[in-house]
Protein backbone atom coordinates (compact mmCIF):
# COMPACT_ATOMS: atom_id res chain seq x y z
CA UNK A 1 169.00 85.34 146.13
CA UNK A 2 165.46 85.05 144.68
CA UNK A 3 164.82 89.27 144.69
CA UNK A 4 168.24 89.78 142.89
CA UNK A 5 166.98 87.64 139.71
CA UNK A 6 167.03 89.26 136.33
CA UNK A 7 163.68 87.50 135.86
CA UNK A 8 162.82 89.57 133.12
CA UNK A 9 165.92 88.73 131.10
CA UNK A 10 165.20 85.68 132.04
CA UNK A 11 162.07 85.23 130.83
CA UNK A 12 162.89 86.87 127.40
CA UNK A 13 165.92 84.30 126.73
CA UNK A 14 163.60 81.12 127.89
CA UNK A 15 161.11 81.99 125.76
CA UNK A 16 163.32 83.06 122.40
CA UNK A 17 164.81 79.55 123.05
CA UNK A 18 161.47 78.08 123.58
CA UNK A 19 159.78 78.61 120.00
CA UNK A 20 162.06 75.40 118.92
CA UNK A 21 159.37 73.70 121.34
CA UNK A 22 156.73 75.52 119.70
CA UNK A 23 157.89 74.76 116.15
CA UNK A 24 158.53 71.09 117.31
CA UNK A 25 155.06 71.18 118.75
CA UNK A 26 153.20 72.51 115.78
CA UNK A 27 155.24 70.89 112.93
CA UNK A 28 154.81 67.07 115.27
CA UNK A 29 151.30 67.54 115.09
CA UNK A 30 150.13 69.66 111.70
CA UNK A 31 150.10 66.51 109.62
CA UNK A 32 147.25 64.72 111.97
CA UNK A 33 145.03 67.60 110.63
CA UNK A 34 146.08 67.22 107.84
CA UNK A 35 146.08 63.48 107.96
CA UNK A 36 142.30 62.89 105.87
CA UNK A 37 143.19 65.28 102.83
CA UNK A 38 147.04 64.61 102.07
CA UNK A 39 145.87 60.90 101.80
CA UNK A 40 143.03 61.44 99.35
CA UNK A 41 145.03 63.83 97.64
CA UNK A 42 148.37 61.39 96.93
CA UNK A 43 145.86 57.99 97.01
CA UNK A 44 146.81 56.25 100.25
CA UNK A 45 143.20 55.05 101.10
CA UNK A 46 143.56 51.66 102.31
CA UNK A 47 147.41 51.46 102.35
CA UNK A 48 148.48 51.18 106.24
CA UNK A 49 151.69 50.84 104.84
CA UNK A 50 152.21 54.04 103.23
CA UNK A 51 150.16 55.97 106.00
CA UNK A 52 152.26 54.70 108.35
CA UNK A 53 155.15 55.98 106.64
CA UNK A 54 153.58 59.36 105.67
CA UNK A 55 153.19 59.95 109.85
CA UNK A 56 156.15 58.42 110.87
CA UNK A 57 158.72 59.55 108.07
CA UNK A 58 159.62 63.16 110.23
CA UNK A 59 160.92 60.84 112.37
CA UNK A 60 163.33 59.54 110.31
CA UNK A 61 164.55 63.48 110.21
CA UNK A 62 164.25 63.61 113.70
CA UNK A 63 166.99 61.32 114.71
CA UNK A 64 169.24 62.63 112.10
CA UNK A 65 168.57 65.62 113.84
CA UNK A 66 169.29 64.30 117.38
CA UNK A 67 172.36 62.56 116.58
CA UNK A 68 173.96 65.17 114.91
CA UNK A 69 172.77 67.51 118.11
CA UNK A 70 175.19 66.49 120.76
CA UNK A 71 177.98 66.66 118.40
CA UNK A 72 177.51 69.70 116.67
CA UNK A 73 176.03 71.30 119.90
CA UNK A 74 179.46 70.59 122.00
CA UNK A 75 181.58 71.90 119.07
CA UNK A 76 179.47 74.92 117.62
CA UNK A 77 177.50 75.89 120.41
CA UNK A 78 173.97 75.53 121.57
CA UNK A 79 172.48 78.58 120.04
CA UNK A 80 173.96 77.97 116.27
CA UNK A 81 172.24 74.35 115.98
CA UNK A 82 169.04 76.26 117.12
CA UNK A 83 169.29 78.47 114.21
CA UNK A 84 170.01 76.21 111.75
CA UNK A 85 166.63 74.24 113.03
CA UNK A 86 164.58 77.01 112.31
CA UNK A 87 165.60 77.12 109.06
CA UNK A 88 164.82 73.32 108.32
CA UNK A 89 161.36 74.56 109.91
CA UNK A 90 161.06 77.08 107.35
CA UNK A 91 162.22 75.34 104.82
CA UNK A 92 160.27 72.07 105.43
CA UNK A 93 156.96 74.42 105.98
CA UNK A 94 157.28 75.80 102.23
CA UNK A 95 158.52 71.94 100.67
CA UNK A 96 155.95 70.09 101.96
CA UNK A 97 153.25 72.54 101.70
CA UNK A 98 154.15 72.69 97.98
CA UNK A 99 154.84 68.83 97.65
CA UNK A 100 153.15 67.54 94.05
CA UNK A 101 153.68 63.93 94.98
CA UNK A 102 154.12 61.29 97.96
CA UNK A 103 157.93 60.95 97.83
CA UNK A 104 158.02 64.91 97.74
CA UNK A 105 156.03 65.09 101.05
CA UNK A 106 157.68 62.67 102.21
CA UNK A 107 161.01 64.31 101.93
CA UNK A 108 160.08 67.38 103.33
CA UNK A 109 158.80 66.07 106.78
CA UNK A 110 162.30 64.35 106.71
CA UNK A 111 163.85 68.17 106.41
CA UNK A 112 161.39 69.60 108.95
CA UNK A 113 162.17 65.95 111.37
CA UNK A 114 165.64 67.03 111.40
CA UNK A 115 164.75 70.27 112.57
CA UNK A 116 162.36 68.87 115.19
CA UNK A 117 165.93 66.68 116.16
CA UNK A 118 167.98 69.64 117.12
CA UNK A 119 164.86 71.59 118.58
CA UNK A 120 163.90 69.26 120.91
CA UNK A 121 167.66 68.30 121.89
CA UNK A 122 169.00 71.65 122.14
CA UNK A 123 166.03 74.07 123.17
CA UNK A 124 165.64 72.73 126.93
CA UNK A 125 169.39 71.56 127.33
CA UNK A 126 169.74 75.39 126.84
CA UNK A 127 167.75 76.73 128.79
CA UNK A 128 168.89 74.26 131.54
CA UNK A 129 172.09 75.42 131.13
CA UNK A 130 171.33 79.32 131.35
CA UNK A 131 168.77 79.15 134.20
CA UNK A 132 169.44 79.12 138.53
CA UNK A 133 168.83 75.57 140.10
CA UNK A 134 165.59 76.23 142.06
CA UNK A 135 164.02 77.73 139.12
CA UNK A 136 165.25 75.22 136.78
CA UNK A 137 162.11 72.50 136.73
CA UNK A 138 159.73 75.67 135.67
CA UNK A 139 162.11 77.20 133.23
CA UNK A 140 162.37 73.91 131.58
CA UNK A 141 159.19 73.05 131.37
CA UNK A 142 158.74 76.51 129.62
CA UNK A 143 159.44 74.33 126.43
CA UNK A 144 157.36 71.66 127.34
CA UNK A 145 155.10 74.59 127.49
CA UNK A 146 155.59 76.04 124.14
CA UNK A 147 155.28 72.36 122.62
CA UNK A 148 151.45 72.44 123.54
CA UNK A 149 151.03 75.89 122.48
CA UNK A 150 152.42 74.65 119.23
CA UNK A 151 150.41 71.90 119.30
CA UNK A 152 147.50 73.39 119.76
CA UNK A 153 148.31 76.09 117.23
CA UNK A 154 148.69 73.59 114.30
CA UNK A 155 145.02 71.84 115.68
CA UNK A 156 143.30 75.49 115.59
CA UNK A 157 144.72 76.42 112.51
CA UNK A 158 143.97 73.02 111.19
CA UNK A 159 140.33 73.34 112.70
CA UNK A 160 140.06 77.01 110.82
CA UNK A 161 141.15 75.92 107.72
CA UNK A 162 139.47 73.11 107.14
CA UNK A 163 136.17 73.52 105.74
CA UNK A 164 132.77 71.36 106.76
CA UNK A 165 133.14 67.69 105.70
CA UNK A 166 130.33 65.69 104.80
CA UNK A 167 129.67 62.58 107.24
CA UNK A 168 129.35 60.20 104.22
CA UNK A 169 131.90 62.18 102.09
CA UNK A 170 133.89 59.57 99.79
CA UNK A 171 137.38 59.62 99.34
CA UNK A 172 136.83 60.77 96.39
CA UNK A 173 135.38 63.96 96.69
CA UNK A 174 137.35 64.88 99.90
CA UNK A 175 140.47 64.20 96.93
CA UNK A 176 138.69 66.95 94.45
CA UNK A 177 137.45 69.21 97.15
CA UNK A 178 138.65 72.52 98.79
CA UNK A 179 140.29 70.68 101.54
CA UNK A 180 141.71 67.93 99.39
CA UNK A 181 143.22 70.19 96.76
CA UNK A 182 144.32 73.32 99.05
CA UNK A 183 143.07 73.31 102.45
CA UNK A 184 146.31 70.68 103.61
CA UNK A 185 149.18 72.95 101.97
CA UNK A 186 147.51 75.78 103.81
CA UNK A 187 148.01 73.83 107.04
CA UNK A 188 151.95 73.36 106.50
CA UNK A 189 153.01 76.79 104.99
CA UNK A 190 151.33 78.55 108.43
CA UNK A 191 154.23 77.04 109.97
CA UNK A 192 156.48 79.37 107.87
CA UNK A 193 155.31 82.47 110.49
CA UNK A 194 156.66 81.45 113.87
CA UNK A 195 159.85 79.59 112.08
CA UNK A 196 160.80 83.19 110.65
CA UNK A 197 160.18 84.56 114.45
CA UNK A 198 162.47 81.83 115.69
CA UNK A 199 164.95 82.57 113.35
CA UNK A 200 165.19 86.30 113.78
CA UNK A 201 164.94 86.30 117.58
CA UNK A 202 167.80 83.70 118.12
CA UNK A 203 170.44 86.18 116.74
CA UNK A 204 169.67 88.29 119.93
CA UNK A 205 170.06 86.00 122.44
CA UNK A 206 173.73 85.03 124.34
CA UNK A 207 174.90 81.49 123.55
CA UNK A 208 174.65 79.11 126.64
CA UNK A 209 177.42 80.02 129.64
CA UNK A 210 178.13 76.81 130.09
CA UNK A 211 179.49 75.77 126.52
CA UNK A 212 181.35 79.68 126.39
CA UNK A 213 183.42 78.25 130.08
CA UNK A 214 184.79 75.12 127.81
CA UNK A 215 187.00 78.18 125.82
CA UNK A 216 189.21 79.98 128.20
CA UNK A 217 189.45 82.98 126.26
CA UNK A 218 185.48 83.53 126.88
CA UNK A 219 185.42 83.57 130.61
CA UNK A 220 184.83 87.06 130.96
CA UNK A 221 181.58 86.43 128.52
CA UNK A 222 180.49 83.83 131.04
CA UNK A 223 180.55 85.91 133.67
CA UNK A 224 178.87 89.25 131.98
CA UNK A 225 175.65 86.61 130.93
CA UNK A 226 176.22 85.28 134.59
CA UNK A 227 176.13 88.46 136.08
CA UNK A 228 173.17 90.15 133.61
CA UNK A 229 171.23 87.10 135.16
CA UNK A 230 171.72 87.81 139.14
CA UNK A 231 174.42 89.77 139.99
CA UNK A 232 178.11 89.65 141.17
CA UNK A 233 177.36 87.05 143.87
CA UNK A 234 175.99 84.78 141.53
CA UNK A 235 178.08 84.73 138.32
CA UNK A 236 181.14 84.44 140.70
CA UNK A 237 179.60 81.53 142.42
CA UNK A 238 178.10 79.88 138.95
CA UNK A 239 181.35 80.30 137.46
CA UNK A 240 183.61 78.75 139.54
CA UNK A 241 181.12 75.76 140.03
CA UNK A 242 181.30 75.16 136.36
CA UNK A 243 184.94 75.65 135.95
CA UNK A 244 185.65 73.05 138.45
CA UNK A 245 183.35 70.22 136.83
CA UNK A 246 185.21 71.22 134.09
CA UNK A 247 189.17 71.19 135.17
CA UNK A 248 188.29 67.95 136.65
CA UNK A 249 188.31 66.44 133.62
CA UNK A 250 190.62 68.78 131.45
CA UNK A 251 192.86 65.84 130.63
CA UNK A 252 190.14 63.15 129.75
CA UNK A 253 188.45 62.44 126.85
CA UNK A 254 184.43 62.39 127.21
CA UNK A 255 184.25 59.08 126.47
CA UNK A 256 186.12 57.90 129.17
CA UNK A 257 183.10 58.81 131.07
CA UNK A 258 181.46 55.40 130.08
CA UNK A 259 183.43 53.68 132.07
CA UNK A 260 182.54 55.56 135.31
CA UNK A 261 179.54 52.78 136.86
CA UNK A 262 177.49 56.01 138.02
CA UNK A 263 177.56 57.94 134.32
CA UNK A 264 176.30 54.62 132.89
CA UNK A 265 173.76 54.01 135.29
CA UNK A 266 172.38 57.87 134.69
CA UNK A 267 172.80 56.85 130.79
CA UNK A 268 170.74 54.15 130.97
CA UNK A 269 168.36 55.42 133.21
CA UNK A 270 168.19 58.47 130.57
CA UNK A 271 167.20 56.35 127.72
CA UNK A 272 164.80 54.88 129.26
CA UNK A 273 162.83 57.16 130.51
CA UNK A 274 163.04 58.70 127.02
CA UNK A 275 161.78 56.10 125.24
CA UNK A 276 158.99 55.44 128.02
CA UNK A 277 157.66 59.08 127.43
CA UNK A 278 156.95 57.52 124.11
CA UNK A 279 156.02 53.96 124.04
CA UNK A 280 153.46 55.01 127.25
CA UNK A 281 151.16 55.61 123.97
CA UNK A 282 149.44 59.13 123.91
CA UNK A 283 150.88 60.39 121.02
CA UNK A 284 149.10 58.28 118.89
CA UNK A 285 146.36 60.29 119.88
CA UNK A 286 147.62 63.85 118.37
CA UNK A 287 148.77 61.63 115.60
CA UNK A 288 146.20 59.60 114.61
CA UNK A 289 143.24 61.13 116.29
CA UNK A 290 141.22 60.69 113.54
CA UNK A 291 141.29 57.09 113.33
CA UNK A 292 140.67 56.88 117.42
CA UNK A 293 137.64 59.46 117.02
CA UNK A 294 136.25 57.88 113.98
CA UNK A 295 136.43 54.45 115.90
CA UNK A 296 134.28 56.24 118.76
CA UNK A 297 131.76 57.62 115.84
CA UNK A 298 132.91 60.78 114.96
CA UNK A 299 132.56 62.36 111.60
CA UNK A 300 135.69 64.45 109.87
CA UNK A 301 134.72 68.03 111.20
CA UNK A 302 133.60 66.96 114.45
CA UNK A 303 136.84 65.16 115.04
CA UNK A 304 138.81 68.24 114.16
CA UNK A 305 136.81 70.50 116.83
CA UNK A 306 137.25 67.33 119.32
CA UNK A 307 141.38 67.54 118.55
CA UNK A 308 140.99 71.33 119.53
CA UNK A 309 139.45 70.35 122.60
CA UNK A 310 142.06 67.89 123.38
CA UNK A 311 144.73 70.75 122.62
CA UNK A 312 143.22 73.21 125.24
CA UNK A 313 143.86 70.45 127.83
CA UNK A 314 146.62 69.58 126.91
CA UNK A 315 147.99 73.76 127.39
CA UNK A 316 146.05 73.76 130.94
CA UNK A 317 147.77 71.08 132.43
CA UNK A 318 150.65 71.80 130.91
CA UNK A 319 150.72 74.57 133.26
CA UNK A 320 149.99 72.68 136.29
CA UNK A 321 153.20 70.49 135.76
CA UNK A 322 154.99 73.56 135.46
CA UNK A 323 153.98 75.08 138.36
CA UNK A 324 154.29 72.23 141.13
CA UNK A 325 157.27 70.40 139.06
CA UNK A 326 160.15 71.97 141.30
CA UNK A 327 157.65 71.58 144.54
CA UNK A 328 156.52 67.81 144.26
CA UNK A 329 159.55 67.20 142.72
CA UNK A 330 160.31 64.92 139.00
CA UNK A 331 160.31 61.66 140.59
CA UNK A 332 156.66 62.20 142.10
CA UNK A 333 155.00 63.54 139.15
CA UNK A 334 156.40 60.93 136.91
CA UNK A 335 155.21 58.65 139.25
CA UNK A 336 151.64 59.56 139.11
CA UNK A 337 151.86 59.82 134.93
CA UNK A 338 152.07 56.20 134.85
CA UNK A 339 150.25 55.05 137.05
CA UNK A 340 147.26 57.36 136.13
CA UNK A 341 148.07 56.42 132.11
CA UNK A 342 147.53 52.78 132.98
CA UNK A 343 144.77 52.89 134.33
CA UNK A 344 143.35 55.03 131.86
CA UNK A 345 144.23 52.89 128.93
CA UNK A 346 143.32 49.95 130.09
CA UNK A 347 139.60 51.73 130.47
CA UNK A 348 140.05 53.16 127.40
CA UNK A 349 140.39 49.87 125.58
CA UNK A 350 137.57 48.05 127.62
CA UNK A 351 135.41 51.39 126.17
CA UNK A 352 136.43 50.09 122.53
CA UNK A 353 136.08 46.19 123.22
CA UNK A 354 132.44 47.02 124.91
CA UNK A 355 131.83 49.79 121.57
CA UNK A 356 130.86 52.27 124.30
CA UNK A 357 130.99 55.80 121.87
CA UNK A 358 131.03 59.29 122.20
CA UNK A 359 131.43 61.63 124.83
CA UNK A 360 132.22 58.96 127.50
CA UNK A 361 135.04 58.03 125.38
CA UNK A 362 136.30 61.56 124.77
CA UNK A 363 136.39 61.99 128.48
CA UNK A 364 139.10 59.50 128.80
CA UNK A 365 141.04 60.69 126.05
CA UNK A 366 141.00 63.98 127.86
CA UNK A 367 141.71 62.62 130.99
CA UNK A 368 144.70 60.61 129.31
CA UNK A 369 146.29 63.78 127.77
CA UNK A 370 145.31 65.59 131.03
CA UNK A 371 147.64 63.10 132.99
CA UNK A 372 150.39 63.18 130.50
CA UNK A 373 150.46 67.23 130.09
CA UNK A 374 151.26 67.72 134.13
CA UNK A 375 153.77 64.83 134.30
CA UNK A 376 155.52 63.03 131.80
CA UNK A 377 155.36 65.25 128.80
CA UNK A 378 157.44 68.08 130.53
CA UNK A 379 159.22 66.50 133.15
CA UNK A 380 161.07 63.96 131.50
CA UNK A 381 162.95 66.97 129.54
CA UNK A 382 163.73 68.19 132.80
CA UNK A 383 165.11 64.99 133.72
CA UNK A 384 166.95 64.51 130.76
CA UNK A 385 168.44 68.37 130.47
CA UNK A 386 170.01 67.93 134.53
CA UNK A 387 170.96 64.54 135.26
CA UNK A 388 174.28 64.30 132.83
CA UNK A 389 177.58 66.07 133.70
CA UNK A 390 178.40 69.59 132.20
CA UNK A 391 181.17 68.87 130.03
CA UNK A 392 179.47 65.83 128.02
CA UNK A 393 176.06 67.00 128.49
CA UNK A 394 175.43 68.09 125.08
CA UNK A 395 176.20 64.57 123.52
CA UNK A 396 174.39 62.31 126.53
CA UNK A 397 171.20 64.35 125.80
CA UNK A 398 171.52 63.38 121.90
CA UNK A 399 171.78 60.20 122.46
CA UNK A 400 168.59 60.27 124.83
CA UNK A 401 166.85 62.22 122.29
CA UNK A 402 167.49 59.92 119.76
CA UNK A 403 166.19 56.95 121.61
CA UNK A 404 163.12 58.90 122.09
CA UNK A 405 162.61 59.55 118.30
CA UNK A 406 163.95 56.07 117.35
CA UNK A 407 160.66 54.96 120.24
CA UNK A 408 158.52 57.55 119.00
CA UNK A 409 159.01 55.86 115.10
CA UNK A 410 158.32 52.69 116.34
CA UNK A 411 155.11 53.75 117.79
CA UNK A 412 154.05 55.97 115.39
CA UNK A 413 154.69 52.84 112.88
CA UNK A 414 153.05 50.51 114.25
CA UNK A 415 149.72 52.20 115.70
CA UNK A 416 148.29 51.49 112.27
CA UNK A 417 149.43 48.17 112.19
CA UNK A 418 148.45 46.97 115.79
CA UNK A 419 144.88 48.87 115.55
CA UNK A 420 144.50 46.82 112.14
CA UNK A 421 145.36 43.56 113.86
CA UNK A 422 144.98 44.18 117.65
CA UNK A 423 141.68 46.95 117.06
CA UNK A 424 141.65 49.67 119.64
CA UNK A 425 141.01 48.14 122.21
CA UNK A 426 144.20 45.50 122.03
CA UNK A 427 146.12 48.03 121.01
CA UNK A 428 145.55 50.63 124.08
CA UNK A 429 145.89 47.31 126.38
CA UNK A 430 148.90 47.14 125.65
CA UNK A 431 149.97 50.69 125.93
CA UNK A 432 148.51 50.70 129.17
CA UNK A 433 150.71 47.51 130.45
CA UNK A 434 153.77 49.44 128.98
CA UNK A 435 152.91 52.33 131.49
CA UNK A 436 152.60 49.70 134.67
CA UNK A 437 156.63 48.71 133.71
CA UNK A 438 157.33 52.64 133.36
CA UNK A 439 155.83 52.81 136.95
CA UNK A 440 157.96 50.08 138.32
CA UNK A 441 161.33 51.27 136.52
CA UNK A 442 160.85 54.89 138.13
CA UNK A 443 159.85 53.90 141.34
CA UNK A 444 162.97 51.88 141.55
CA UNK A 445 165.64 53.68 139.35
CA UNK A 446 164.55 57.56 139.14
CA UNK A 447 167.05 59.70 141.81
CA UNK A 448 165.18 63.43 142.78
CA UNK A 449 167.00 65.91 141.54
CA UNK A 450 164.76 69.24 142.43
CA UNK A 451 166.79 72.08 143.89
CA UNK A 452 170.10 70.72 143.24
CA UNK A 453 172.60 72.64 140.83
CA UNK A 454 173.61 70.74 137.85
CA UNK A 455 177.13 70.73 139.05
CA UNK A 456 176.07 69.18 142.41
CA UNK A 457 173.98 66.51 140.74
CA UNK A 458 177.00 65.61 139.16
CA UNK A 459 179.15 64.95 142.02
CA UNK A 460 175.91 63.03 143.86
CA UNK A 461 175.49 60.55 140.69
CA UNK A 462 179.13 60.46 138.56
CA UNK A 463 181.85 61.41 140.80
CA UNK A 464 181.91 58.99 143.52
């Protein structure tokens, strides 16, 4: 079945879809570079109040973006919502870029948050739904993959654009110089490029099989994107699989689902692995990697090199999690992202309580975002784009998604806060205890799901 693949259809589709990760990944992670001149620029030296809400504020946009996702997704279709994200991308890139004062900023990371909602929902739940079971792992964690390329996009252009810093530069002249008055809006409108790519591409790609099979009259579509995919065998076999999840259930509404002890188990079970990926703590450290750096003695510019550095990692071992997720298996290589975080943290903030500096220190943050790149970052999408049933899936993966980004604005909150109060080294303490709990709940909640179509995962966890 392998040989008879349309892998380079395949391919194309994946990564059309994918550039919502990379727009997620870029637009998520722009503003840390950006982080030093925006708050000269609109005064917030000083004010952990307003920085926090600066950083976090996308977020806000984010689970507007994820709660509306499900919805929309189940009644328009998967690829429509992914258009309309990339225009919020393009449209936030151009608002914020522009922005004159704090509340204008401010209301364009909401816009470009909301895209960053439906991208993140909707870009791996689609290409879940369009891919073969033993392939599905890697072709979902082509998103993850696109997320770190997007990421480490926004911290090379940030690095490029930028120019030098003085060590003992006050905020005053970082507010009046290139960087302070220019270099920043650079840094957003880039985004503008790959958001018009996203939006032009999407037109040519088939909306997901699986939402066409809930409308009778598109069968026959089904089948042709079935069969352009791997052949009469397999769109014969892929379609009747999903039509029977789905005449199960003809005569029920989705909701009625909740009642079912095994859909609320994987619900649960969803969520919190969601909001795990983001209270384990390491992205705090593409957000606010100048205040980590800076604690461990780095200047401005040498920070922004060290974030590149920290981006190239991140893509490497990216790739390793792609490559051995559907041979290890999800349940293994979340396994070994917690455990390895924790221990990693909890050096990390003995390095800050003992003041050891520099390159030691930027070893572990490596090694941190090294751990997280092969394991949780792209398999808990994976998780969360296979475990629900076909016919709800759209909606059970918003509200997962939205847990994440309500977790991810409570960290991304708070860091300032707790590394006021706590310092750095309370702070990743406590991350690092977080990621011992995330061990235990996997170890004794997680089900392995490699290989196994998303139709057969649903009879093994719902319909018992």
């Amino acid at each position: 079945m392998h040989s008879k693949y349309n892998w380079g259809y395949l391919l194309i589709i994946t990564a059309i879809s994918a550039l919502g990760g990379l727009l997620f990944g870029y637009d998520w992670v722009v503003i840390g570079g950006a982080k030093p001149f925006y708050e000269a620029y609109f005064g917030l030296d000083g004010n952990v109040t307003l920085q926090g809400w600066a950083m976090s504020s996308a977020i806000t946009g984010c689970l507007a973006g994820a709660a509306l996702s499900g919805w929309l997704s189940d009644l328009f279709g998967r690829k429509k919502l992914l258009i309309v994200s990339a225009l919020l991308f393009l449209l936030a890139s151009f608002g914020t870029g522009s922005a004159g004062s704090y509340s204008g900023f401010v209301t364009f990371r909401i816009v470009g948050g909301t895209g960053i909602g439906l991208a993140s929902t909707l870009s791996p739940l689609y290409i879940a739904e369009i891919t073969p079971a033993n392939v599905r792992g890697k072709f979902v964690s082509i998103n993850q993959l696109t997320i770190v390329i997007g990421i480490l996009a926004a911290q090379y252009v940030n690095w490029k654009i930028a120019r030098p810093v003085p060590a003992d530069a006050t905020v005053l002249e970082i507010m009046t110089s290139w960087n302070g008055q220019f270099g920043w809006r650079m840094m957003f409108y880039a985004c503008a490029v790959p958001a018009g790519l996203f939006f032009i591409l999407m037109w040519f790609i088939p909306e997901s099989p699986r939402f066409l099979a809930k409308g009778r009259c598109n069968r026959m579509k089904v089948f042709h994107i079935l069969h352009r995919i791997g052949g009469d065998e397999y769109a014969g076999k892929e379609l009747e699989s999903i039509l029977t999840t789905l005449y199960q259930d003809e005569k029920r509404i989705d909701f009625k689902l909740f009642k079912n002890p095994g859909f609320r188990k994987l619900l649960i079970m969803g969520v919190v692995i969601a909001v795990f990926q983001q209270w384990c703590g390491i992205n705090v450290i593409f957000n606010y990697a100048h205040e980590i750096f800076a604690n461990a003695g780095y200047s401005v510019s040498d920070t922004l090199f060290n974030i590149v550095i920290t981006g190239s990692v991140n893509l490497v071992f990216t790739l390793v999690g792609m490559f051995t997720v559907d041979k290890a298996g999800r349940k293994a290589l979340m396994l070994l992202g917690a455990a390895g975080l924790a221990g990693i943290f909890a050096t990390v903030g003995t390095m800050y309580y003992l003041h050891i500096q520099g390159i030691p220190l930027l070893i572990m943050v490596v090694a941190a975002i090294a751990c997280y790149a092969m394991s949780l970052a792209p398999v808990t999408w994976v998780v969360l784009s296979e475990i629900f049933p076909n016919r709800i899936r759209g909606f059970a993966m918003a509200v997962c998604t939205f847990a994440l980004w309500s977790a991810c604005f409570i960290l991304t909150y708070t860091f300032p806060i707790l590394n006021k109060f706590m310092k750095a080294s309370g702070t990743f303490w406590l991350y690092g205890i977080i990621c011992v709990l995330g061990f235990w709940f996997i170890l004794r909640k997680l089900p392995e799901t490699k290989g196994k179509t998303l139709e057969n995962i649903e009879h093994e966890f719902v319909d018992q």
